[in-house]
C-alpha atoms as a PDB file:
ATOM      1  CA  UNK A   1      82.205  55.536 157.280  1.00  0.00           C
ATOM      2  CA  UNK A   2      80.724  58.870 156.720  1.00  0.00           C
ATOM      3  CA  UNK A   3      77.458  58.803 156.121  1.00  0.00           C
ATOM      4  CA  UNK A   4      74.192  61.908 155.419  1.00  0.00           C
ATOM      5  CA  UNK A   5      70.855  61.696 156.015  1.00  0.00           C
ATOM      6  CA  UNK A   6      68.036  62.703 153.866  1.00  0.00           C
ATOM      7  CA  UNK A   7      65.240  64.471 155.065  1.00  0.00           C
ATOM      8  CA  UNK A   8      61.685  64.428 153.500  1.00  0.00           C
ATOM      9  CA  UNK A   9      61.418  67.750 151.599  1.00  0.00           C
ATOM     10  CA  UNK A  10      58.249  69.672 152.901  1.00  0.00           C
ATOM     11  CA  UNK A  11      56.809  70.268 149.875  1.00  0.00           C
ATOM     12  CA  UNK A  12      55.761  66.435 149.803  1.00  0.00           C
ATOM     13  CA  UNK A  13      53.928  66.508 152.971  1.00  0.00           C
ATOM     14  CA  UNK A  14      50.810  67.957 154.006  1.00  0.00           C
ATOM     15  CA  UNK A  15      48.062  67.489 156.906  1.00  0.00           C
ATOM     16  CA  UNK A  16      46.226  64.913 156.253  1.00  0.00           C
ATOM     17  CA  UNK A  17      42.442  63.390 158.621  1.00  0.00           C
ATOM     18  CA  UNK A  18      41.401  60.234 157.355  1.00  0.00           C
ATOM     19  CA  UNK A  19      38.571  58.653 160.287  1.00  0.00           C
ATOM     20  CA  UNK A  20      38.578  60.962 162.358  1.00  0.00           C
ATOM     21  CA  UNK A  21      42.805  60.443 162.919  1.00  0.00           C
ATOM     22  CA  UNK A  22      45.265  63.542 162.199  1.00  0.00           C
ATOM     23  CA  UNK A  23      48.848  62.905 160.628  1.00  0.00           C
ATOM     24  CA  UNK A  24      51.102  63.955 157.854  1.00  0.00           C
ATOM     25  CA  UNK A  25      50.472  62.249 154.541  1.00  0.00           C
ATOM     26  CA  UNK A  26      53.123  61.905 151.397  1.00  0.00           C
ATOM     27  CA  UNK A  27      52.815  62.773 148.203  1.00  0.00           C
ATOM     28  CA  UNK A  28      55.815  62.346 145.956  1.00  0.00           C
ATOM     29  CA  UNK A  29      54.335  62.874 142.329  1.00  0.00           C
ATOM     30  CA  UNK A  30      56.094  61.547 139.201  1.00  0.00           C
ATOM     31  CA  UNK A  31      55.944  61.557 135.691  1.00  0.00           C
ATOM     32  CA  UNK A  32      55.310  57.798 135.533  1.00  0.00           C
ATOM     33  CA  UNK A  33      51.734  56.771 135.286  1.00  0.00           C
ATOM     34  CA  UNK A  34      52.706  54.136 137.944  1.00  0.00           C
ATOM     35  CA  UNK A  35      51.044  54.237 141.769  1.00  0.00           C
ATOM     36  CA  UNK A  36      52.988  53.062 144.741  1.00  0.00           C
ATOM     37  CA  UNK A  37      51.334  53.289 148.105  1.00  0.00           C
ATOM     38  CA  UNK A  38      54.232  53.107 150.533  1.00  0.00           C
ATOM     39  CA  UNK A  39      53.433  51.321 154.564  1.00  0.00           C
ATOM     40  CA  UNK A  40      56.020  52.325 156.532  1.00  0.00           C
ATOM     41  CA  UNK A  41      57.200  50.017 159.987  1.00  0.00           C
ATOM     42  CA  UNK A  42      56.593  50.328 163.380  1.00  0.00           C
ATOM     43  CA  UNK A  43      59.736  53.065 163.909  1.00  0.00           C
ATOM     44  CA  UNK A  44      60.290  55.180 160.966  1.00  0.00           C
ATOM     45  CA  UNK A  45      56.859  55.307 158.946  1.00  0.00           C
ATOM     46  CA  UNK A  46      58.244  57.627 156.156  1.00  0.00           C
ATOM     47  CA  UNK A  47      60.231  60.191 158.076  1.00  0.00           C
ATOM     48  CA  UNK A  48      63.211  58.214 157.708  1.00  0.00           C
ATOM     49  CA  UNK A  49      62.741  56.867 154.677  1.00  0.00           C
ATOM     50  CA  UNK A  50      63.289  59.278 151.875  1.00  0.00           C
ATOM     51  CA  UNK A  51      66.217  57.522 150.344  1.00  0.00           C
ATOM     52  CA  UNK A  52      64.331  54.685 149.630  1.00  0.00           C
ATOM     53  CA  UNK A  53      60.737  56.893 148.603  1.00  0.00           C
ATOM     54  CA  UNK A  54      62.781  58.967 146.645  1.00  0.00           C
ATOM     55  CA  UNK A  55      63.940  56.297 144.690  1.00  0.00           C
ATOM     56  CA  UNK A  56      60.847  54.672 144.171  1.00  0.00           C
ATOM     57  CA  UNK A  57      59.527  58.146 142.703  1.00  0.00           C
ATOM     58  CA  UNK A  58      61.156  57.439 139.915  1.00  0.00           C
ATOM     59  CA  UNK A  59      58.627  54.413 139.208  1.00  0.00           C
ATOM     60  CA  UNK A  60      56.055  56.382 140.163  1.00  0.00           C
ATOM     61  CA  UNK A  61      53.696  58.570 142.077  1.00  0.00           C
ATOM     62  CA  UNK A  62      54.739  57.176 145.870  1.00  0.00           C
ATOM     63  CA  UNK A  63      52.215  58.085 148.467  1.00  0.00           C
ATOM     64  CA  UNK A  64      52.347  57.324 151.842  1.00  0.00           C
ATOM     65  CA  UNK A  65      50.482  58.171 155.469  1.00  0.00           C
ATOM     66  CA  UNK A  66      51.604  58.284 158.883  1.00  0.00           C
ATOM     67  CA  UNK A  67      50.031  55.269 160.840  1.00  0.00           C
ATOM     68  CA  UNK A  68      47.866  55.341 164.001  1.00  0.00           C
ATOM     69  CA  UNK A  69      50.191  56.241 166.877  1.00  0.00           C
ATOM     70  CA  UNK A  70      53.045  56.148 164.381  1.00  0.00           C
ATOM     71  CA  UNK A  71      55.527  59.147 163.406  1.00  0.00           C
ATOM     72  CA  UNK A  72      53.020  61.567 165.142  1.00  0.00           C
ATOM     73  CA  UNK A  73      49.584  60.604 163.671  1.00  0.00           C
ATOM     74  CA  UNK A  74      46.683  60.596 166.388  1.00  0.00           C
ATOM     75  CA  UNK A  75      46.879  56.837 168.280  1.00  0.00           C
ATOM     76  CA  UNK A  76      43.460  54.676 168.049  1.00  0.00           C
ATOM     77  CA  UNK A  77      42.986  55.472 171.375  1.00  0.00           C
ATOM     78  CA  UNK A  78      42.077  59.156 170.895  1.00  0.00           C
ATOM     79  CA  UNK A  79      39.357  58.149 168.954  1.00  0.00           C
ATOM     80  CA  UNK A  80      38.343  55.170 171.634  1.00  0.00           C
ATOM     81  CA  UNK A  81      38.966  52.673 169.265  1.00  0.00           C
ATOM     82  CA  UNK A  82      40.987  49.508 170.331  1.00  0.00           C
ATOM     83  CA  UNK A  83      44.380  49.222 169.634  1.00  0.00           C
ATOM     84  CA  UNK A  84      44.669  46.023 167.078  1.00  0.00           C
ATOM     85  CA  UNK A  85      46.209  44.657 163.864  1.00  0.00           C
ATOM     86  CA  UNK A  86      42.572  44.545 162.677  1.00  0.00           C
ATOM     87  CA  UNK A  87      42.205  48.460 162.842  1.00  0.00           C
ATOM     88  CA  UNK A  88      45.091  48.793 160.953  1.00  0.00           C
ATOM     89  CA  UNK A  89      43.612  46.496 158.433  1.00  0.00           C
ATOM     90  CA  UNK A  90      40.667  48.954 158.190  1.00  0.00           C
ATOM     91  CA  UNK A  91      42.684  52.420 158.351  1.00  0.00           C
ATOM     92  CA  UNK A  92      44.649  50.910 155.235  1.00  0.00           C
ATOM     93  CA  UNK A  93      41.489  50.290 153.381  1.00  0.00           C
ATOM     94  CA  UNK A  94      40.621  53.577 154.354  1.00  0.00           C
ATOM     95  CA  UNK A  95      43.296  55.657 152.833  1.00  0.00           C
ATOM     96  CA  UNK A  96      43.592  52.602 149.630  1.00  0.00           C
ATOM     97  CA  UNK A  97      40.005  54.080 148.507  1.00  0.00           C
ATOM     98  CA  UNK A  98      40.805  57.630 149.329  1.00  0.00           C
ATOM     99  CA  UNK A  99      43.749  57.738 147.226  1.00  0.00           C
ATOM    100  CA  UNK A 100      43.265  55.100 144.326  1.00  0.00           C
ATOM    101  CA  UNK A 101      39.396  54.073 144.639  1.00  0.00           C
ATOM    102  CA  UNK A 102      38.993  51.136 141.809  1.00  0.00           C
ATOM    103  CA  UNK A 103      42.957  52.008 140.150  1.00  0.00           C
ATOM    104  CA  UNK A 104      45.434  49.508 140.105  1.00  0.00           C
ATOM    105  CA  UNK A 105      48.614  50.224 142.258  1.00  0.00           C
ATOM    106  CA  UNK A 106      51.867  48.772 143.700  1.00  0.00           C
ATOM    107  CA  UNK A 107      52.482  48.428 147.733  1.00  0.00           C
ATOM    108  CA  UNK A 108      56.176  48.487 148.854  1.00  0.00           C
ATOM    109  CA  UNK A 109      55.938  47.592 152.736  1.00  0.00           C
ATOM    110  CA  UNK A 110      58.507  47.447 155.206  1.00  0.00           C
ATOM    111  CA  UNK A 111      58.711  45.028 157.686  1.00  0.00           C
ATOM    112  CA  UNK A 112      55.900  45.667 159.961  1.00  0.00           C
ATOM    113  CA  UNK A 113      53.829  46.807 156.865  1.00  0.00           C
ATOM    114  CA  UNK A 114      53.495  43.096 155.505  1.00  0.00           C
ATOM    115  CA  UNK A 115      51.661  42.111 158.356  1.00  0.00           C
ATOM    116  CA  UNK A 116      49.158  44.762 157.981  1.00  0.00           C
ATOM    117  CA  UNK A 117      48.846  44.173 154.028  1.00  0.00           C
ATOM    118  CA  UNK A 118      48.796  40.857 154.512  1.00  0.00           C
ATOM    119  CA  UNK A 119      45.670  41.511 157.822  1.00  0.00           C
ATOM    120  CA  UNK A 120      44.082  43.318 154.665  1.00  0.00           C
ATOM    121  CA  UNK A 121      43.901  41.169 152.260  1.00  0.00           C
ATOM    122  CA  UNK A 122      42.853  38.254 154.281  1.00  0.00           C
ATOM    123  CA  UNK A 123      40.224  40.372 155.454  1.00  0.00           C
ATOM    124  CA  UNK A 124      39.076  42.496 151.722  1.00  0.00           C
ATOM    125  CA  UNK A 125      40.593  39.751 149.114  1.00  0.00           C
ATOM    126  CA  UNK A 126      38.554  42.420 146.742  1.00  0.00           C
ATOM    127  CA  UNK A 127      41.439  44.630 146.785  1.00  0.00           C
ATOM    128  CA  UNK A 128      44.004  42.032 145.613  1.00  0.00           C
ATOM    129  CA  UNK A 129      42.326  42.821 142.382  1.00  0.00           C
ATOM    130  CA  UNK A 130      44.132  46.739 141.944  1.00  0.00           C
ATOM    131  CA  UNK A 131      47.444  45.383 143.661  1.00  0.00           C
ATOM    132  CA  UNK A 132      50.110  44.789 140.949  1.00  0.00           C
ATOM    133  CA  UNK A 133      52.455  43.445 143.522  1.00  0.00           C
ATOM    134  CA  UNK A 134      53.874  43.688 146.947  1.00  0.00           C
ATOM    135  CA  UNK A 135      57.150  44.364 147.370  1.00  0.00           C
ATOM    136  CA  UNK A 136      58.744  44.291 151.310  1.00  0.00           C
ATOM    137  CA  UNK A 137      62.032  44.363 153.078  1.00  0.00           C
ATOM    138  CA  UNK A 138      62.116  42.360 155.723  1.00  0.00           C
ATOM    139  CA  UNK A 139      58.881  40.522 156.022  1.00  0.00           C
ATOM    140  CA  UNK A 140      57.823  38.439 158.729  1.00  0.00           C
ATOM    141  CA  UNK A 141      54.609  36.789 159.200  1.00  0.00           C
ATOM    142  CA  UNK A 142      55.167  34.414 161.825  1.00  0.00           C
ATOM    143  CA  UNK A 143      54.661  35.348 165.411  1.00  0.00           C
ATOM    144  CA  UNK A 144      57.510  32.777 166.692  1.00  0.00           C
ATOM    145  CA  UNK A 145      59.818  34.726 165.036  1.00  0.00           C
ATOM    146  CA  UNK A 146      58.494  38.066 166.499  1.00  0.00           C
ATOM    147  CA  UNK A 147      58.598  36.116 169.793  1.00  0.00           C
ATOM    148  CA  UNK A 148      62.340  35.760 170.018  1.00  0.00           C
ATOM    149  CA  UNK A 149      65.113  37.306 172.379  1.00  0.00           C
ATOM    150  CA  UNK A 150      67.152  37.655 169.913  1.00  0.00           C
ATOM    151  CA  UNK A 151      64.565  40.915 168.740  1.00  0.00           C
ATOM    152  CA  UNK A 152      65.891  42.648 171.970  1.00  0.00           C
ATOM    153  CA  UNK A 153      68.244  45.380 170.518  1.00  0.00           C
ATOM    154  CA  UNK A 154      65.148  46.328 168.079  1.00  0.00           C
ATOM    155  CA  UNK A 155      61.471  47.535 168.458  1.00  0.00           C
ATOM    156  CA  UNK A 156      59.842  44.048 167.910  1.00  0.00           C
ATOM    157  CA  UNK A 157      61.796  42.951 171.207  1.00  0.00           C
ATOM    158  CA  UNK A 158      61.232  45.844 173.637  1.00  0.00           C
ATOM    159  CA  UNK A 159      57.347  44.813 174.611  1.00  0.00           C
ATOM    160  CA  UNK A 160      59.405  41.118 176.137  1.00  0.00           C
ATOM    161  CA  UNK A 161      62.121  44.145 177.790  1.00  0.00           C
ATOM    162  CA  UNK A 162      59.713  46.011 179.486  1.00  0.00           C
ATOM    163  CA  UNK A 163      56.348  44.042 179.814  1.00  0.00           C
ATOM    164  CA  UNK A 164      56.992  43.552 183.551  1.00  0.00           C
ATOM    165  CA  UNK A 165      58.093  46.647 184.368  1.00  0.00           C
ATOM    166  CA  UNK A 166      54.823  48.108 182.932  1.00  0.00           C
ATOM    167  CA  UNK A 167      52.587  45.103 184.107  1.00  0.00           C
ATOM    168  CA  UNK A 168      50.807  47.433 186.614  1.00  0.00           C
ATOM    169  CA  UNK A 169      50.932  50.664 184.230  1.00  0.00           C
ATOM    170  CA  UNK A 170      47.596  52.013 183.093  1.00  0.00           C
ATOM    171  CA  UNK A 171      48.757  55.722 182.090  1.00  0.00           C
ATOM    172  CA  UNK A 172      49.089  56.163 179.344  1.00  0.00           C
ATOM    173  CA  UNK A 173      51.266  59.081 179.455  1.00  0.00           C
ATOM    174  CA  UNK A 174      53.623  57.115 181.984  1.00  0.00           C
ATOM    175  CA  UNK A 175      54.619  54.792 178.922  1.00  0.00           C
ATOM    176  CA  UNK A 176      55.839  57.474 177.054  1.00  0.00           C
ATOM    177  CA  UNK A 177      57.506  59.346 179.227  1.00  0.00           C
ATOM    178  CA  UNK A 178      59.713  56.207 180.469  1.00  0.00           C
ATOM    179  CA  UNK A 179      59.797  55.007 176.996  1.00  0.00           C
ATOM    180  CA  UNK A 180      62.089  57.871 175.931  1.00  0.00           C
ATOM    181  CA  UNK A 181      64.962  56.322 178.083  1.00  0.00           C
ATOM    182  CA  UNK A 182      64.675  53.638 175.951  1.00  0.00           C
ATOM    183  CA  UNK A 183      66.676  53.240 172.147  1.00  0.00           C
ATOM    184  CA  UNK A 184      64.215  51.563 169.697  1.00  0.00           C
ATOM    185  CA  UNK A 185      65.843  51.794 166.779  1.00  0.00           C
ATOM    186  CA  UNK A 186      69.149  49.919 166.391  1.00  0.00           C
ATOM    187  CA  UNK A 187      70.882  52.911 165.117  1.00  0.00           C
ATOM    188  CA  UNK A 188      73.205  55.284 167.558  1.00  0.00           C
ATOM    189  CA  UNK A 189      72.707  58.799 165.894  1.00  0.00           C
ATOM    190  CA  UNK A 190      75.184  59.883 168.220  1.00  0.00           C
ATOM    191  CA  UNK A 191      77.882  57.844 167.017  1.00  0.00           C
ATOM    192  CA  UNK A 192      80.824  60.039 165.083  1.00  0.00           C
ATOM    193  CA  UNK A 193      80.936  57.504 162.258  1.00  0.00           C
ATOM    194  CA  UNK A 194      77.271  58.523 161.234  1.00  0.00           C
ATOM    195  CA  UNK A 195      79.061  61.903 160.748  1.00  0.00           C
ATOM    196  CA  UNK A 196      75.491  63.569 160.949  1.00  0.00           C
ATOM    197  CA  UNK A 197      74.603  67.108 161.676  1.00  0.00           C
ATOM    198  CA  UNK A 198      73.754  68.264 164.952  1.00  0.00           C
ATOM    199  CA  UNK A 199      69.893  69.106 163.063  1.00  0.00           C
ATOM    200  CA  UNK A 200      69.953  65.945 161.416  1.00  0.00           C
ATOM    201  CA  UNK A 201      69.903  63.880 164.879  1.00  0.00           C
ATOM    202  CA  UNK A 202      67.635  66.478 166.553  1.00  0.00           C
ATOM    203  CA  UNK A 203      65.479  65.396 163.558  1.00  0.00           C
ATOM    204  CA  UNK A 204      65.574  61.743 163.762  1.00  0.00           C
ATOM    205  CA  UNK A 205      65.444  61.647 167.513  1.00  0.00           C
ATOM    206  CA  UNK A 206      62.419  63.539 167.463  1.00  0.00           C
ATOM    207  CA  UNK A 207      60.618  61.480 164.852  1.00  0.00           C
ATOM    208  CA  UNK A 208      61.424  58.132 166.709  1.00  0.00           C
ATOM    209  CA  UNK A 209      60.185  60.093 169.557  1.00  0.00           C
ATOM    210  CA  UNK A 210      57.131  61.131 168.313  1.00  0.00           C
ATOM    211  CA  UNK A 211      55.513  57.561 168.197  1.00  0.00           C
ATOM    212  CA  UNK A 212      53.401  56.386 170.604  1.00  0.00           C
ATOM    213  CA  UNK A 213      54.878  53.910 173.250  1.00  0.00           C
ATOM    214  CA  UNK A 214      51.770  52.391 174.433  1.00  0.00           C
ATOM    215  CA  UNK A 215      50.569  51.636 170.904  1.00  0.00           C
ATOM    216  CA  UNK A 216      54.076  49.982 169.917  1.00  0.00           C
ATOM    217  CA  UNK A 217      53.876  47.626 172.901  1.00  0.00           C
ATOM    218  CA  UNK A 218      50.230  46.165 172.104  1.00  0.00           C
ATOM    219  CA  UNK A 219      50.979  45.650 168.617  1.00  0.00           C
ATOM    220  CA  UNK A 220      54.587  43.706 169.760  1.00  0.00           C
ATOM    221  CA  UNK A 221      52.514  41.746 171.951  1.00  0.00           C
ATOM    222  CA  UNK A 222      50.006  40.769 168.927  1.00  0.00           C
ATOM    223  CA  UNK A 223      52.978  40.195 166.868  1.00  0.00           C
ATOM    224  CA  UNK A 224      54.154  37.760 169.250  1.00  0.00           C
ATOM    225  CA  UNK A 225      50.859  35.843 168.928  1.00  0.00           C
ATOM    226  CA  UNK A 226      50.593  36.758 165.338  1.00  0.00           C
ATOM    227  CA  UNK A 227      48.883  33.511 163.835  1.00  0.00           C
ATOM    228  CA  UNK A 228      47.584  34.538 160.167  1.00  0.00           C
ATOM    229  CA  UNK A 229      45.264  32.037 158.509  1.00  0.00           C
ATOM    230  CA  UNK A 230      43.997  31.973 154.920  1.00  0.00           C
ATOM    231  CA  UNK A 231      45.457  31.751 151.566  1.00  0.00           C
ATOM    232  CA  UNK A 232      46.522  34.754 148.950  1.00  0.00           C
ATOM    233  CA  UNK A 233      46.061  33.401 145.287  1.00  0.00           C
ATOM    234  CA  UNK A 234      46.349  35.922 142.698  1.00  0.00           C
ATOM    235  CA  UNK A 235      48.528  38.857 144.333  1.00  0.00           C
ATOM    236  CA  UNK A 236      52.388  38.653 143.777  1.00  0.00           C
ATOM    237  CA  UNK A 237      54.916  39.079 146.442  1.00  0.00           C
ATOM    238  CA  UNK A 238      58.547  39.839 146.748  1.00  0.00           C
ATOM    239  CA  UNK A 239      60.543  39.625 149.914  1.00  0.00           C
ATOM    240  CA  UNK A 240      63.972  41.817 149.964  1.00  0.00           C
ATOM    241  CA  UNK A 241      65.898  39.923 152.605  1.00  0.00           C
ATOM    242  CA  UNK A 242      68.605  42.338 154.272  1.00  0.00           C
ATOM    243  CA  UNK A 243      71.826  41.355 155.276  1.00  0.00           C
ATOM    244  CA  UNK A 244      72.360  41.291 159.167  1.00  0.00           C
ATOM    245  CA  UNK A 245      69.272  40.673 159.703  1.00  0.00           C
ATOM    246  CA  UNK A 246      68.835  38.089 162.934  1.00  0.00           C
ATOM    247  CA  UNK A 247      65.577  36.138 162.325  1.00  0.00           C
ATOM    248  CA  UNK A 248      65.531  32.357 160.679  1.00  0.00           C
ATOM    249  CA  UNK A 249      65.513  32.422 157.018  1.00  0.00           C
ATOM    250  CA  UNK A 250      64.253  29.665 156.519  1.00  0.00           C
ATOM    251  CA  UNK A 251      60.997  29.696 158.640  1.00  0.00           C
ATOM    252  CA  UNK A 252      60.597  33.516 157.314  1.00  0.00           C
ATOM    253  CA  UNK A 253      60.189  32.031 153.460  1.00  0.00           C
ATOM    254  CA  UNK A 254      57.762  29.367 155.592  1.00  0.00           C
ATOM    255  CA  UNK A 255      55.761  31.204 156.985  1.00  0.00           C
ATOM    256  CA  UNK A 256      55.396  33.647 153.760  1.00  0.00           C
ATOM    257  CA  UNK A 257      54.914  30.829 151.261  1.00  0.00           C
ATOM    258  CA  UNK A 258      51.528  29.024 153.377  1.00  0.00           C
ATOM    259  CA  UNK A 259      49.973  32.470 152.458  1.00  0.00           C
ATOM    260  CA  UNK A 260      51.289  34.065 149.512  1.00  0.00           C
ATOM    261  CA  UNK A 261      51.225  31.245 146.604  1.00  0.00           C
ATOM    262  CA  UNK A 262      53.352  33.145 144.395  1.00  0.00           C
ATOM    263  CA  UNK A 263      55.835  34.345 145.860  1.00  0.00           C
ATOM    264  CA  UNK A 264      59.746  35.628 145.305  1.00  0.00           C
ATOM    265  CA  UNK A 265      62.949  36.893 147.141  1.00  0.00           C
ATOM    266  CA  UNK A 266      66.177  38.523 146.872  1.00  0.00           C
ATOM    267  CA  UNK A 267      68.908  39.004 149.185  1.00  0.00           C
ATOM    268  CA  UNK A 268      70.998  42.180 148.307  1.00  0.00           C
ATOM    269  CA  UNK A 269      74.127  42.843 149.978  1.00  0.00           C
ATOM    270  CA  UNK A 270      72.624  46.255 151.929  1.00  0.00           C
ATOM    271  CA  UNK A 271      71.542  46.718 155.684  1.00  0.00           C
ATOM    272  CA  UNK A 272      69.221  49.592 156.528  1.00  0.00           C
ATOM    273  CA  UNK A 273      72.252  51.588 157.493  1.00  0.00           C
ATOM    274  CA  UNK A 274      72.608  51.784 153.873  1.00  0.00           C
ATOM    275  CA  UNK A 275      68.772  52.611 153.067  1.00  0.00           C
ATOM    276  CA  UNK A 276      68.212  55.434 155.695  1.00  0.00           C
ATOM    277  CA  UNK A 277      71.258  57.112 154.836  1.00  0.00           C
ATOM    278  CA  UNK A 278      73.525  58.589 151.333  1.00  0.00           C
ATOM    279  CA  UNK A 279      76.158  56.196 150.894  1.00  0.00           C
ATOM    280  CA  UNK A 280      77.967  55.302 147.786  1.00  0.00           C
ATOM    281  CA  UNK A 281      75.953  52.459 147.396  1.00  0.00           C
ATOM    282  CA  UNK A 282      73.201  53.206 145.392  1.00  0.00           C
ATOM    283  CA  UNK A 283      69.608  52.426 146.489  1.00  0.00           C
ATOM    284  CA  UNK A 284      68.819  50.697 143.053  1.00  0.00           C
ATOM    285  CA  UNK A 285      71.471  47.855 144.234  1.00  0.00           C
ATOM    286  CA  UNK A 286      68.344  47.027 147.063  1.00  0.00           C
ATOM    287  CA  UNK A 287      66.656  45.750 143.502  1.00  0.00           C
ATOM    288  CA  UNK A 288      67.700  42.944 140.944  1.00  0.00           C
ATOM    289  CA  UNK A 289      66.898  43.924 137.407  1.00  0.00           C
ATOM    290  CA  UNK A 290      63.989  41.679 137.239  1.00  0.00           C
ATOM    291  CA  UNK A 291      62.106  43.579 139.939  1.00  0.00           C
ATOM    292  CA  UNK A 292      62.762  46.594 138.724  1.00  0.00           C
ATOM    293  CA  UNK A 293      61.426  45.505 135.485  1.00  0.00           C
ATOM    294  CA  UNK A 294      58.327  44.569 137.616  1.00  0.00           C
ATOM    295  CA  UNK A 295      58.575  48.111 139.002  1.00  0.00           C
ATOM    296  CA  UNK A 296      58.412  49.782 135.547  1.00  0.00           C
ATOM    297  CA  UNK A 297      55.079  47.559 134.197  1.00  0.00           C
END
């Protein structure tokens, strides 16, 4: 399997303070009148992700921003605000009425990111009135299923690896530092098969490593209590179910359907092997021809 990584061209990124919080944010312009805001997970925001952006483009003008203590924006901490789902909630808002103020958009979210739409809409059911639809990979939005050992090769499982061995830890520096011994993404870079330039991994090792330790192991431990209450009437959402992935099926479409009331799936036959990297499958197979028909609206 050879495999080649795509790298987000510079010329879409630029500096970006939004509250008071430095980080990168995305700008991938398109002819297409269409907006898609793009909320990246807890490991690869959208450093990693430029197969799948780029691909989106060409629906539309994809923006996206580094999250707090994510891909090397400024933590909530440095601002001496509290590390919590709810923050999140706000910084989205934040950036939704920088970028789009009363226009009508689309949100793709990956994993992690459906929690945080979801915290948002809950929380501003205003803004369910510019979304178009929401469109995730991987969504979860129970906290049993975030609270399972089978999450233990991948970054919703490492605050259950570590939490004792950090149950005395208050630095926050200390986290990060013993952090980096640690593989949070269930992806060997080093592996020949990946056939990746020696740049390439210095690149994606770098960008894993650039996220904040301490923030990732407060929000696994709120994920594992994650307990989401309210209903979401009038917004549209489709979950892209990935192959290999190890969490219940069924109680994922549960646990989506007692908030979203309309709500869809597909499962494609691609792992996020296939999504992070050129293959010769071609991202486009990640969407059935009905969503990309929803796409082009």
């Amino acid at each position: 399997m050879k495999l080649k990584f795509s790298r987000v061209p510079n010329k879409y990124k630029n500096p970006f303070i939004i509250n008071g919080l430095k980080g990168d944010i995305l700008i991938a312009k398109s002819a297409k009148q269409q907006n898609i805001l793009y909320v990246g997970n807890l490991v690869t925001g959208f450093g990693l992700s430029w197969r799948l952006i780029n691909y989106l483009q060409s629906f539309g003008t994809v923006t996206s921003i580094d999250l707090p203590g994510i891909g090397g924006m400024d933590s909530f901490q440095s601002i001496d605000k509290k590390i919590s789902l709810n923050n999140y909630a706000d910084f989205l808002v934040s950036v939704i009425k920088s970028r789009y103020k009363n226009k009508k958009f689309i949100i793709f979210a990956d994993g992690f990111g459906l929690v945080l739409i979801t915290k948002l809409l809950l929380k501003y059911p205003k803004i369910s009135s510019q979304i178009k639809i929401i469109i995730c990979i991987n969504g979860i939005l129970s906290g049993d299923l975030y609270n399972k050992p089978s999450f233990s090769s991948n970054i919703y499982g490492n605050y259950f690896q570590m939490k004792k061995m950090f149950i005395n830890q208050s630095t926050h520096s200390s986290f990060n530092k013993i952090y980096r011994l640690y593989p949070y993404y269930n992806l060997d870079i080093n592996d020949p098969a990946l056939n990746l330039y020696k740049s390439d991994k210095k690149y994606i090792k770098r960008y894993i490593e650039s996220n904040d330790f301490y923030t990732n192991l407060l929000i696994n431990k709120q994920l594992a209590n994650l307990d989401l209450n309210g209903r979401i009437e009038n917004v549209q959402l489709w979950n892209i179910q990935l192959k290999n992935s190890s969490i219940d099926i069924l109680k994922t479409d549960e646990s989506i359907r007692n908030i979203y009331s309309k709500y869809n799936k597909s499962s494609p036959k691609l792992n996020m092997i296939d999504i992070i990297f050129d293959t010769n499958i071609s991202i486009s197979n990640l969407f059935t021809l009905r969503l990309r028909k929803k796409l082009s609206k």
